[in-house]
C-alpha atoms as a PDB file:
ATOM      1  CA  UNK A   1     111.415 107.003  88.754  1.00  0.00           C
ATOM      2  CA  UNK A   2     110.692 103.426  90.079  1.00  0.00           C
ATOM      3  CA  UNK A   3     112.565 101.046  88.470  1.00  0.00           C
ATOM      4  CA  UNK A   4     112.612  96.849  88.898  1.00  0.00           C
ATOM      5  CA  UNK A   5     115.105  95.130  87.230  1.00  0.00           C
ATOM      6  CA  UNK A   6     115.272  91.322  87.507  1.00  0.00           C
ATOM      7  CA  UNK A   7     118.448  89.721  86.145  1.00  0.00           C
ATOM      8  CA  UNK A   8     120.035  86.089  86.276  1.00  0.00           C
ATOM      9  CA  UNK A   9     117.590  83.768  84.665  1.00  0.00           C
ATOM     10  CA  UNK A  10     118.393  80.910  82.314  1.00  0.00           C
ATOM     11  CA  UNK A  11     119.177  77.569  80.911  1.00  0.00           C
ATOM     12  CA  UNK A  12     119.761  74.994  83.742  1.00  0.00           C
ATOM     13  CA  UNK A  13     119.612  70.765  84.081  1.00  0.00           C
ATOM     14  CA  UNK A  14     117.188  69.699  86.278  1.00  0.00           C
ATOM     15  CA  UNK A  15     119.316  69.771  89.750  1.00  0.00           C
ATOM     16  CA  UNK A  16     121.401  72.841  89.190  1.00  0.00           C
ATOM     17  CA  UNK A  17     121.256  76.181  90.806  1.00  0.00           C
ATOM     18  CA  UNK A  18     120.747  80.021  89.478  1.00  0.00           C
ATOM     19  CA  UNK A  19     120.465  83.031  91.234  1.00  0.00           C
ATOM     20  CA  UNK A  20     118.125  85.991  90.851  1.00  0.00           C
ATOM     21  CA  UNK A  21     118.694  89.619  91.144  1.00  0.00           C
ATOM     22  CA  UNK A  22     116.233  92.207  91.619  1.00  0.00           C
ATOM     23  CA  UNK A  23     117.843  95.572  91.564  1.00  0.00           C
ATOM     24  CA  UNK A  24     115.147  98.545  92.976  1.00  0.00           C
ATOM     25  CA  UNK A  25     115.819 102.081  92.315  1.00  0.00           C
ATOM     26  CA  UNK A  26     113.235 104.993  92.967  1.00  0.00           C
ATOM     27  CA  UNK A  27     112.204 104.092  96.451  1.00  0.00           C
ATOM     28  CA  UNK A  28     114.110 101.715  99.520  1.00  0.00           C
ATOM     29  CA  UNK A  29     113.379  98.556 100.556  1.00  0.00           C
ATOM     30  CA  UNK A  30     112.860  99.601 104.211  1.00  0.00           C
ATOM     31  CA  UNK A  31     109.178 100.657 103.037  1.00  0.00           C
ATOM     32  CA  UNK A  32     108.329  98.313 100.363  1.00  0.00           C
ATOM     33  CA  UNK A  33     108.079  93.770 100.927  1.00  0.00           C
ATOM     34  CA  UNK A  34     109.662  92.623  97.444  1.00  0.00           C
ATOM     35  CA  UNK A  35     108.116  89.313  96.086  1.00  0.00           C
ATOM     36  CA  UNK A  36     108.834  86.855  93.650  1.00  0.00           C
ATOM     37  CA  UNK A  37     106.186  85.417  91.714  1.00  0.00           C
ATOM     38  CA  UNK A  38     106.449  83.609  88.593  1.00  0.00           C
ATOM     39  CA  UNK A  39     104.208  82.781  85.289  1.00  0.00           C
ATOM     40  CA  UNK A  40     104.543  79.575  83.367  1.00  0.00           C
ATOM     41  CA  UNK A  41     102.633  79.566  79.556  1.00  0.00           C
ATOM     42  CA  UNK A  42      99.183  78.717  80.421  1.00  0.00           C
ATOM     43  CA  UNK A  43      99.094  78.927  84.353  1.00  0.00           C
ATOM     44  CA  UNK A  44      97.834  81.701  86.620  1.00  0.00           C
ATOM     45  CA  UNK A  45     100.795  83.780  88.142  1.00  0.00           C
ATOM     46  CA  UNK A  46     102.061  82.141  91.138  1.00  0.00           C
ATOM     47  CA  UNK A  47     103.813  83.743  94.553  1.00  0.00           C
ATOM     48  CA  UNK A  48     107.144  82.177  94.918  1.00  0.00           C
ATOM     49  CA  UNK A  49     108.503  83.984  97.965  1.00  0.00           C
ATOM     50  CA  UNK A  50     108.665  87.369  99.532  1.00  0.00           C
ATOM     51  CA  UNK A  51     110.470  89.415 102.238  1.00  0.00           C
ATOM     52  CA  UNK A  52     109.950  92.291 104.300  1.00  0.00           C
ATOM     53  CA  UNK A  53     112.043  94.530 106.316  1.00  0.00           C
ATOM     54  CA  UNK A  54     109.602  96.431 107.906  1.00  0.00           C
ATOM     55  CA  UNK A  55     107.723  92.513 109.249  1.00  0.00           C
ATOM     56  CA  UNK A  56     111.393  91.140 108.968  1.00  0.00           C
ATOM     57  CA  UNK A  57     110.341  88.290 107.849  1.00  0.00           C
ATOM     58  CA  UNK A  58     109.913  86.169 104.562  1.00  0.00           C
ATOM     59  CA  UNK A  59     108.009  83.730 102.936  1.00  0.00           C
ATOM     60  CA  UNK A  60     107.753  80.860 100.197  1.00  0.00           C
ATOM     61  CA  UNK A  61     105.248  78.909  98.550  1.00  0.00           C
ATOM     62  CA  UNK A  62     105.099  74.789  99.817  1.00  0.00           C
ATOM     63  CA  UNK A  63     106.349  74.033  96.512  1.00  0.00           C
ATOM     64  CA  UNK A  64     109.885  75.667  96.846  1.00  0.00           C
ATOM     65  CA  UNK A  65     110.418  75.488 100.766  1.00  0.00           C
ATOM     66  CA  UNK A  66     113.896  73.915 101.405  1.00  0.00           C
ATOM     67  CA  UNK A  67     114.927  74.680  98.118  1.00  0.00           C
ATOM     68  CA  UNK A  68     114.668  78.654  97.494  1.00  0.00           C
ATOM     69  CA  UNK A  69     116.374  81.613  99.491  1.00  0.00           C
ATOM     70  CA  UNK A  70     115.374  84.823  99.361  1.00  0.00           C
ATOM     71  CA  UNK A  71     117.533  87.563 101.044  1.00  0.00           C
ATOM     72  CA  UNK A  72     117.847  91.407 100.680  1.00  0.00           C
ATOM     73  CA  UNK A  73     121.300  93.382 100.670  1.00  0.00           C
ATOM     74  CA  UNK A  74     119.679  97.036 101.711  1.00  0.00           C
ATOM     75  CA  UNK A  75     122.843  98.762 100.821  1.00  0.00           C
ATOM     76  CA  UNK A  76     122.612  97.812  97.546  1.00  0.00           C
ATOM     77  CA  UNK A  77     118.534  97.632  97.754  1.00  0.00           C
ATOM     78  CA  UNK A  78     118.585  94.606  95.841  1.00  0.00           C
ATOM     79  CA  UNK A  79     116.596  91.307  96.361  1.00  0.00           C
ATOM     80  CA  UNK A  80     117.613  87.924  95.712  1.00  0.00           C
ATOM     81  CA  UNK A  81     116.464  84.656  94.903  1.00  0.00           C
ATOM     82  CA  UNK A  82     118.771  81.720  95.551  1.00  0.00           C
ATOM     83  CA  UNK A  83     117.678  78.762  93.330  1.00  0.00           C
ATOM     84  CA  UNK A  84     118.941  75.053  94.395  1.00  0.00           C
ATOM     85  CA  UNK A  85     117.586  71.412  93.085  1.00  0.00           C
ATOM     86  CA  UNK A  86     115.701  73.156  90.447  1.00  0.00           C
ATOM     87  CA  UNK A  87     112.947  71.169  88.835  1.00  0.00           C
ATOM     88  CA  UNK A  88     110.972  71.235  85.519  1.00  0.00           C
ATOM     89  CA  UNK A  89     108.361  72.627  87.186  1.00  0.00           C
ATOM     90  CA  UNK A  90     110.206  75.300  88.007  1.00  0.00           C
ATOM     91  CA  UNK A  91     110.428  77.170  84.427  1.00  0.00           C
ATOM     92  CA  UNK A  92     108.459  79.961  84.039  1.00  0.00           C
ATOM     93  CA  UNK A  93     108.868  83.958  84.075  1.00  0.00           C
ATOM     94  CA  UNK A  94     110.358  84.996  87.359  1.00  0.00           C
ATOM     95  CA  UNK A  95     108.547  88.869  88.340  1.00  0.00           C
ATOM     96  CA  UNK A  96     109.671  90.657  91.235  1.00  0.00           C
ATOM     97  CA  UNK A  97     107.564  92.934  92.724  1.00  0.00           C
ATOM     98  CA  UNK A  98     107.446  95.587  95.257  1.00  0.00           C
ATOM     99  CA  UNK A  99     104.389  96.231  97.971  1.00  0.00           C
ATOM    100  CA  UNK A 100     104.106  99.303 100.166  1.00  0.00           C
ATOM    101  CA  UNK A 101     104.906  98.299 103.479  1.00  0.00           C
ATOM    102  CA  UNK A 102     103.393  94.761 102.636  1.00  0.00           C
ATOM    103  CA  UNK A 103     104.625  91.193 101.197  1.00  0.00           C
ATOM    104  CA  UNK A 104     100.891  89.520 100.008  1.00  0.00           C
ATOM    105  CA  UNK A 105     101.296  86.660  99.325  1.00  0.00           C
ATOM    106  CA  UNK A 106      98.095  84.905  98.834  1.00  0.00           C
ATOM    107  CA  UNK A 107      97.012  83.306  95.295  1.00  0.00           C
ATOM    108  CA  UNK A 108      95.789  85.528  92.883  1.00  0.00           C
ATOM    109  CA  UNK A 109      96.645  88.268  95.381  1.00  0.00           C
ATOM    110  CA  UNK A 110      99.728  89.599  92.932  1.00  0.00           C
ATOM    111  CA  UNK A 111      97.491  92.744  92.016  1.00  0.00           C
ATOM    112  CA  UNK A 112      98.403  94.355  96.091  1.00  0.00           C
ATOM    113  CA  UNK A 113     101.663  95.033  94.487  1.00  0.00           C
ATOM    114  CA  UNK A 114     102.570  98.516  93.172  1.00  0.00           C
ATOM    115  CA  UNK A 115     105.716  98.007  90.908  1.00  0.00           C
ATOM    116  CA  UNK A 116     106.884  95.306  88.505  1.00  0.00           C
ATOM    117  CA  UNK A 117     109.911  94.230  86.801  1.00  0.00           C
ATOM    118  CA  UNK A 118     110.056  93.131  83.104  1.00  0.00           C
ATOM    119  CA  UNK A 119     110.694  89.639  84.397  1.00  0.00           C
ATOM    120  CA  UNK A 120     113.221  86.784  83.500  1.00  0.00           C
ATOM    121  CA  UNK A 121     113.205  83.294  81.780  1.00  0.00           C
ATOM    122  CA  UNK A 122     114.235  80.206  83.890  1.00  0.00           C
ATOM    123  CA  UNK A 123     114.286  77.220  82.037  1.00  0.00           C
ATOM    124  CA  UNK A 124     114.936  73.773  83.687  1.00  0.00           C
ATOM    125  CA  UNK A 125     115.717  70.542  80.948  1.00  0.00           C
ATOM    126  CA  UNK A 126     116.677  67.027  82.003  1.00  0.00           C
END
C-alpha cells in the first residue's frame, strides 16, 4: 500500500524554524520526485519545492528560495523540508506528494501527482 505521511508542522513566531517530514512507504523514492505544496484557507494550492533522484535535482517556488531546504534520506525514503525565517505568509497546509519519475512543478499543475499525504498545519504569529 502507498502511504504519505507528513509530520512536523506547527506553532512558530515569525523568524523561527520547523522541519518537515515526509515518510513514503509502498514504493522508493528512486522512481517517484516528492513535492511540497501547500494550501492556505481561501488560496489555490501552491508548489513549494520538489526533488528528484532520478533528474537529481530540486526546486522551490521564488517565494521561499534562500529560505527552504528540501533534501531526501533514501535509506530511510523520507523527504524533508527545512523551514528558516518563516513568515506569516507562510501558514498554510503543507502536502507532500509523490510523481512517477517526475517533480511538476508548475501552478495549478499539483493534479501530475499520483499520491498524497493527509497534510500538516504550519502556523506562523508575530
Amino acid at each position: 500500500e502507498v502511504q504519505l505521511v507528513e509530520s512536523g508542522g506547527g506553532l512558530v513566531q515569525v523568524g523561527g524554524s520547523l522541519r518537515l517530514s515526509c515518510a513514503a512507504s509502498g514504493f522508493t523514492l528512486d522512481d517517484y520526485g516528492i513535492g511540497w505544496w501547500r494550501q492556505a484557507p481561501g488560496k489555490e494550492r501552491e508548489a513549494v519545492s520538489c526533488i528528484s533522484s532520478s533528474f537529481g535535482s530540486s526546486f522551490y517556488a521564488d517565494s521561499v528560495k534562500g529560505r527552504f531546504t528540501i533534501s531526501a534520506d533514501n535509506a530511510k525514503n523520507t523527504v524533508y523540508l527545512q523551514m528558516d525565517s518563516l513568515k506569516p505568509e507562510d501558514t498554510a497546509v503543507y502536502y507532500c506528494a509523490a510523481e512517477y519519475r517526475g517533480c511538476t512543478f508548475y501552478p495549478g499543475t499539483y493534479y501530475q501527482y499520483d499520491y498524497w499525504g493527509q497534510g500538516t498545519q504550519v502556523t506562523v504569529f508575530s
